[in-house]
Protein backbone atom coordinates (compact mmCIF):
# COMPACT_ATOMS: atom_id res chain seq x y z
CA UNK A 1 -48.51 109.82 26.62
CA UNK A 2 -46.22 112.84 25.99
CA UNK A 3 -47.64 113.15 22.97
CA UNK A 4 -51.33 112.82 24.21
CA UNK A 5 -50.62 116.36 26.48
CA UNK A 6 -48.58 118.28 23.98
CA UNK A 7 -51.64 117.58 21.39
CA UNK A 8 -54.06 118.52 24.13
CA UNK A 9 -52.26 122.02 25.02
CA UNK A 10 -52.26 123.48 21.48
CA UNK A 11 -56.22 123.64 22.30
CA UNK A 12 -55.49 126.08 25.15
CA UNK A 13 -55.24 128.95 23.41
CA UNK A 14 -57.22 130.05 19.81
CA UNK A 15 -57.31 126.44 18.22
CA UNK A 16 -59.73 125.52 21.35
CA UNK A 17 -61.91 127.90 20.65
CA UNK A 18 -62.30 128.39 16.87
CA UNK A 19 -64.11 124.90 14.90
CA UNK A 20 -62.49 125.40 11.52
CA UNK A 21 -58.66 125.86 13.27
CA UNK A 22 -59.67 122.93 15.11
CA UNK A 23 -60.75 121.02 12.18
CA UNK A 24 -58.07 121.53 10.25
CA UNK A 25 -55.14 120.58 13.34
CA UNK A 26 -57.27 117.20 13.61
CA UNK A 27 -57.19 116.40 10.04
CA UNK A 28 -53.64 117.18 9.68
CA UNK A 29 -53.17 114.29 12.57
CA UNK A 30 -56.10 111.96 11.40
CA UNK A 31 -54.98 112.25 7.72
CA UNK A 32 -52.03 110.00 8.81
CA UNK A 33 -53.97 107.25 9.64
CA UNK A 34 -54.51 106.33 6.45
CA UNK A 35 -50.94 107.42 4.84
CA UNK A 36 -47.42 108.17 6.24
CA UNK A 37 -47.01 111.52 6.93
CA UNK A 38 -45.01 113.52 4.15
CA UNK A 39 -42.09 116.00 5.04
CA UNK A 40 -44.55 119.10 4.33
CA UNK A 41 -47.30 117.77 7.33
CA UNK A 42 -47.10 119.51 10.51
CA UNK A 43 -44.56 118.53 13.14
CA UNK A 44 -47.65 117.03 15.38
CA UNK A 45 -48.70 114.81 12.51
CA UNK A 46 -45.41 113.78 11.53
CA UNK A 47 -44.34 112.65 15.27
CA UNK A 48 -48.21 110.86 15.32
CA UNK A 49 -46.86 108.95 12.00
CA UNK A 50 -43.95 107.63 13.61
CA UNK A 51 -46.44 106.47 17.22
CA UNK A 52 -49.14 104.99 14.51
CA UNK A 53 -46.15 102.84 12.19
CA UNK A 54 -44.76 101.35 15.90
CA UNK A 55 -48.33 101.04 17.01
CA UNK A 56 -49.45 98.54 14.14
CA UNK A 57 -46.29 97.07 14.05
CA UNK A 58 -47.40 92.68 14.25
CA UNK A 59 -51.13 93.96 15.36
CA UNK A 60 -53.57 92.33 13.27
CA UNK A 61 -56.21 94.02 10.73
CA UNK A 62 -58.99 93.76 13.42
CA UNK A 63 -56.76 95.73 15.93
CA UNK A 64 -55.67 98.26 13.31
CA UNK A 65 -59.35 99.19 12.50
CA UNK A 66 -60.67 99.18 15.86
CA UNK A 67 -57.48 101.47 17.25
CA UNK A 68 -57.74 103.66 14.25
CA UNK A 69 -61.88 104.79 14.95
CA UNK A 70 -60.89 105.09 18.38
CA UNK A 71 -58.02 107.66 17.26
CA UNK A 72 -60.62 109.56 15.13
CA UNK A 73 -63.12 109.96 17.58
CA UNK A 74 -60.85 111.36 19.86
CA UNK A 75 -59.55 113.71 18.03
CA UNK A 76 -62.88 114.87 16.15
CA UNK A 77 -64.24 115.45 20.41
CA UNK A 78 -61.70 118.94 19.99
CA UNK A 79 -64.29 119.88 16.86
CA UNK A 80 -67.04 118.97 19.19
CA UNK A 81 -65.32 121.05 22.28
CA UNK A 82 -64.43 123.87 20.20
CA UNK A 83 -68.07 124.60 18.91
CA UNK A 84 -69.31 124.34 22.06
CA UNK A 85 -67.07 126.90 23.32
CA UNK A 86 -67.34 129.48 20.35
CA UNK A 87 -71.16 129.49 21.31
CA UNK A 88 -70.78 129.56 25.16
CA UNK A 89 -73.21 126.34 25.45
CA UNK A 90 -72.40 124.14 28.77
CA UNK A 91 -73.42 120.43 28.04
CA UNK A 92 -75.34 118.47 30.37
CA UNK A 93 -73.65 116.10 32.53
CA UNK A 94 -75.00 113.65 30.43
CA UNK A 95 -73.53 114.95 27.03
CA UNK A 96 -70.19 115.44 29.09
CA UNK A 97 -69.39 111.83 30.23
CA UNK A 98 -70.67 110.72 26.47
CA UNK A 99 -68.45 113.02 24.83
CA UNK A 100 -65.42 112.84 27.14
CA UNK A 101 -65.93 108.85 27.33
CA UNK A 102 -64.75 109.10 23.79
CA UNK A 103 -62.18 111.60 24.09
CA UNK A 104 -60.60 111.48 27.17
CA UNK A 105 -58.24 108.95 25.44
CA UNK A 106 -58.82 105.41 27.42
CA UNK A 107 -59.48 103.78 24.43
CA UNK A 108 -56.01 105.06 22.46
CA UNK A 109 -54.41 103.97 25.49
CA UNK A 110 -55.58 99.96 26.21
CA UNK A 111 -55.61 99.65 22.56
CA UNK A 112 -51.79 100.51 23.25
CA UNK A 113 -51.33 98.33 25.90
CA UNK A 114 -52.34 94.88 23.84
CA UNK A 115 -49.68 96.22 21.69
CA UNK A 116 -47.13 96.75 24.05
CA UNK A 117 -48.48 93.59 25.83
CA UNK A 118 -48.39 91.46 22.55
CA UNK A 119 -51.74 90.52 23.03
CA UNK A 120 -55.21 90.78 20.82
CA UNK A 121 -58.49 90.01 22.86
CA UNK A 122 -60.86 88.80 20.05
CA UNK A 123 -63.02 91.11 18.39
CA UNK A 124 -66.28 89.32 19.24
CA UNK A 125 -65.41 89.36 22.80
CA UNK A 126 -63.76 92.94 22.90
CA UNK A 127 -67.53 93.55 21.98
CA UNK A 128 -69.50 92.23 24.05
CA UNK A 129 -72.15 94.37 26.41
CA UNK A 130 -69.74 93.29 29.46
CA UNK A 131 -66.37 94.03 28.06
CA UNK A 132 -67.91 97.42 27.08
CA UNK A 133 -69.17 98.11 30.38
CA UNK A 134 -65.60 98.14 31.43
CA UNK A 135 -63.97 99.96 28.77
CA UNK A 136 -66.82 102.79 29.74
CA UNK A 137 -66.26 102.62 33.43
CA UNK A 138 -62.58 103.38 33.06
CA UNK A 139 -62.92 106.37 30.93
CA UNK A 140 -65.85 108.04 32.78
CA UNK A 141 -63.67 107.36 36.24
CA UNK A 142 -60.67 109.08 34.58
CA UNK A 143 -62.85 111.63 33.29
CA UNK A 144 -64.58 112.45 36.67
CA UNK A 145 -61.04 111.54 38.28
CA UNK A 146 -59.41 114.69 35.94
CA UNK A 147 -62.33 117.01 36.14
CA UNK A 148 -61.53 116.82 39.96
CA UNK A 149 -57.88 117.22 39.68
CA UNK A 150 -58.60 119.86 36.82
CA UNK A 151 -61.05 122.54 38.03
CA UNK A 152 -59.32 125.11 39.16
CA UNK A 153 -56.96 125.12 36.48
CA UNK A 154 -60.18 125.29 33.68
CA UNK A 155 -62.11 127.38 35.87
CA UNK A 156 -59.21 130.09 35.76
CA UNK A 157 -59.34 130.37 31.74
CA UNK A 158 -62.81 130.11 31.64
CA UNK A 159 -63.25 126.76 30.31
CA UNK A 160 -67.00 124.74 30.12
CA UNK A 161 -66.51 121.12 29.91
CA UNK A 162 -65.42 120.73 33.57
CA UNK A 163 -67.98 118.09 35.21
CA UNK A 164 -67.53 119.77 38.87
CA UNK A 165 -68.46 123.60 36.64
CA UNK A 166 -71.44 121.87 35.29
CA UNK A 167 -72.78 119.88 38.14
CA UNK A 168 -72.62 123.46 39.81
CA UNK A 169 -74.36 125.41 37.25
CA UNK A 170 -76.82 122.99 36.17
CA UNK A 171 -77.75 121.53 39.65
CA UNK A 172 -76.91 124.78 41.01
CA UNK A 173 -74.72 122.82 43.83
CA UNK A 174 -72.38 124.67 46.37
CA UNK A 175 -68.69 123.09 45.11
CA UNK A 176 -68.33 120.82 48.35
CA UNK A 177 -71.79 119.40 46.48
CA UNK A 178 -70.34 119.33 43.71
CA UNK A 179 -66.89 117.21 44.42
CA UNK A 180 -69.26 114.86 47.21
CA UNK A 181 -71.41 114.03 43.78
CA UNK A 182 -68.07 113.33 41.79
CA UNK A 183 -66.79 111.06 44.65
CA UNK A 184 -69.79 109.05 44.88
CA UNK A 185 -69.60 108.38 40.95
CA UNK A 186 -66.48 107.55 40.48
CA UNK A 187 -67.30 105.13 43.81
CA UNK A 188 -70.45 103.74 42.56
CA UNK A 189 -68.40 103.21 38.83
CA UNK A 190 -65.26 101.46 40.44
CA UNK A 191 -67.68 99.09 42.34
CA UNK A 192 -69.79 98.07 39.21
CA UNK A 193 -66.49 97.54 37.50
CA UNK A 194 -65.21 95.12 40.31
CA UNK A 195 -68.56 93.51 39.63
CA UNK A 196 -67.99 92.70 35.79
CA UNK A 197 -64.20 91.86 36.38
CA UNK A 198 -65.44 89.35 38.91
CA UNK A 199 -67.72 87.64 36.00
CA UNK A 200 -65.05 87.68 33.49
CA UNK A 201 -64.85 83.61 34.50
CA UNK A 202 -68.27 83.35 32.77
CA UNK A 203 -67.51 85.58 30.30
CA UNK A 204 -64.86 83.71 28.87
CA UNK A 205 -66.55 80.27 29.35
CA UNK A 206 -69.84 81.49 27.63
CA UNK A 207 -67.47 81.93 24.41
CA UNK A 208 -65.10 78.77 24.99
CA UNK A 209 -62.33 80.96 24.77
CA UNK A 210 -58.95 78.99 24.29
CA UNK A 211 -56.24 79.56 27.68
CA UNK A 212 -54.43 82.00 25.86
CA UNK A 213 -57.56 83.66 24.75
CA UNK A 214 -58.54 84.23 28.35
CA UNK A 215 -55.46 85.28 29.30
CA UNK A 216 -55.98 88.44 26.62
CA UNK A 217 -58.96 88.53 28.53
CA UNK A 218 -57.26 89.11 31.60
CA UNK A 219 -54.67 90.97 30.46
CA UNK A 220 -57.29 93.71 28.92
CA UNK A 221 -58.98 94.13 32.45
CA UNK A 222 -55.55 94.55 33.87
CA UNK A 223 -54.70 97.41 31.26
CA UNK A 224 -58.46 99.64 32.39
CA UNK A 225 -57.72 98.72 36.23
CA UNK A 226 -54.33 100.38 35.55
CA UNK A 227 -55.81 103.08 32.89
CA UNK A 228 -57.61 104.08 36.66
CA UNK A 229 -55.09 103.96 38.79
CA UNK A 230 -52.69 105.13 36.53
CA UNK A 231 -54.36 108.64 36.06
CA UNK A 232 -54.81 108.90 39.77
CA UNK A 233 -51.19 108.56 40.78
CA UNK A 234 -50.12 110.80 37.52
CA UNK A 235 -52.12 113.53 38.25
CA UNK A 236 -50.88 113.16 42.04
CA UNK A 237 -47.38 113.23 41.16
CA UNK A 238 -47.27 114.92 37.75
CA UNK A 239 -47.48 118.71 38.63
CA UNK A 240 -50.10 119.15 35.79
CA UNK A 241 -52.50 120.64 37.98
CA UNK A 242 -50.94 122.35 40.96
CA UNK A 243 -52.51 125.62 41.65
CA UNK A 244 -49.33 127.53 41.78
CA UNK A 245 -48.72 126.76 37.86
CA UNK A 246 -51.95 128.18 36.93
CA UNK A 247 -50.61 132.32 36.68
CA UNK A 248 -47.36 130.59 34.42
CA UNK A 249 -49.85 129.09 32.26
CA UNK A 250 -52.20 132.19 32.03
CA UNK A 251 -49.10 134.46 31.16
CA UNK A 252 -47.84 132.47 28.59
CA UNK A 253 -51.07 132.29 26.87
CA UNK A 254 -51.39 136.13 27.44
């Protein structure tokens, strides 16, 4: 996770805002997905080598090639980001929960925790319609959930893929609006996922998954319901966002 944030920050400043510098900080990291990293490779690369070796580390094939797109569509969403800010264009709400769904790093993360775990839900379950619903309720909550916690911060250095900026621009909301919408998705989300959790039973019995198969199964759901909660109670208690950080910040990028 440390690494996750000081990845994120070097797109603060010109890297954010420039494709081809962005390009080229994401291949550096991606590249080692395929190799070790070699002495020469930027320090961010070479500290992503060592994560990636421990991450595989007694993971099967399957996991390793699932985990691995999920790290390269994350880190191709700062391309995405950064040509979207070089020519000033807002997405739609829409285009923001698609794009941040993939980047806002829930995937990296539960991949991690069947790793830490020692467990491997099976690929034909991991993708099934239901199991996918779940995966895509957890990162659009943490998305909406940061956007919240976010704003002001992004608002301050003029940033565009903010949900509660573009549900006031494009809706042309008042902000109270605004955060009331926000609430009632991440609401509305949370209660469809306690829907799908609750048919996990029947998920698991329509495949004849072994015991220890469901318990993967189990264990997975466990890891989004704390990918949720977790990001509430971080950005609570983290400092990341408080208000009176935001002139630091913009001095030390000026």
């Amino acid at each position: 996770m440390s690494w996750f944030f000081l990845f994120d920050d070097m797109f603060d400043g010109p890297a954010g805002e420039d494709p081809a510098r962005a390009r080229a900080l994401v291949e550096s990291v991606a590249r080692v997905l395929g190799r070790p990293a070699a002495p020469s490779d930027a320090p961010v690369a070479r500290a992503f080598s060592d994560l990636w070796r421990r991450s595989c580390d007694g993971m099967f094939p399957q996991w390793r090639h699932r985990a691995a797109e999920h790290w390269r569509t994350y880190l191709s969403g700062y391309v995405i980001e950064a040509r979207h800010r070089q020519r000033g264009l807002m997405p739609t709400v829409e285009e923001h929960l698609l794009l941040r769904r993939e980047t806002i790093g829930v995937y990296p993360t539960v991949d991690l925790a069947e790793r830490i775990g020692r467990f491997e839900v099976p690929e034909y379950v991991y993708a099934d319609g239901r199991l996918t619903a779940m995966r895509h309720i957890a990162a659009e909550v943490d998305t909406i959930h940061n956007d919240l916690c976010s704003v002001e911060k992004e608002e301050a250095r003029g940033e565009i893929h903010n949900l509660l900026l573009i549900l006031e621009r494009r809706r042309r909301c008042t902000r109270a609006e605004a955060v009331e919408e926000m609430r009632r998705m991440i609401r509305s989300r949370t209660e469809r996922f306690l829907v799908l959790e609750a048919g996990l039973p029947g998920l698991c019995d329509s495949y004849r998954l072994t015991e220890a198969q469901r318990v993967s199964v189990r264990r997975f759901a466990d890891s989004l319901r704390s990918a949720m909660r977790g990001d509430y109670d971080w950005a609570e208690q983290s400092g990341r966002y408080a208000t009176e950080n935001i002139p630091r910040e913009q001095e030390a990028a000026s």
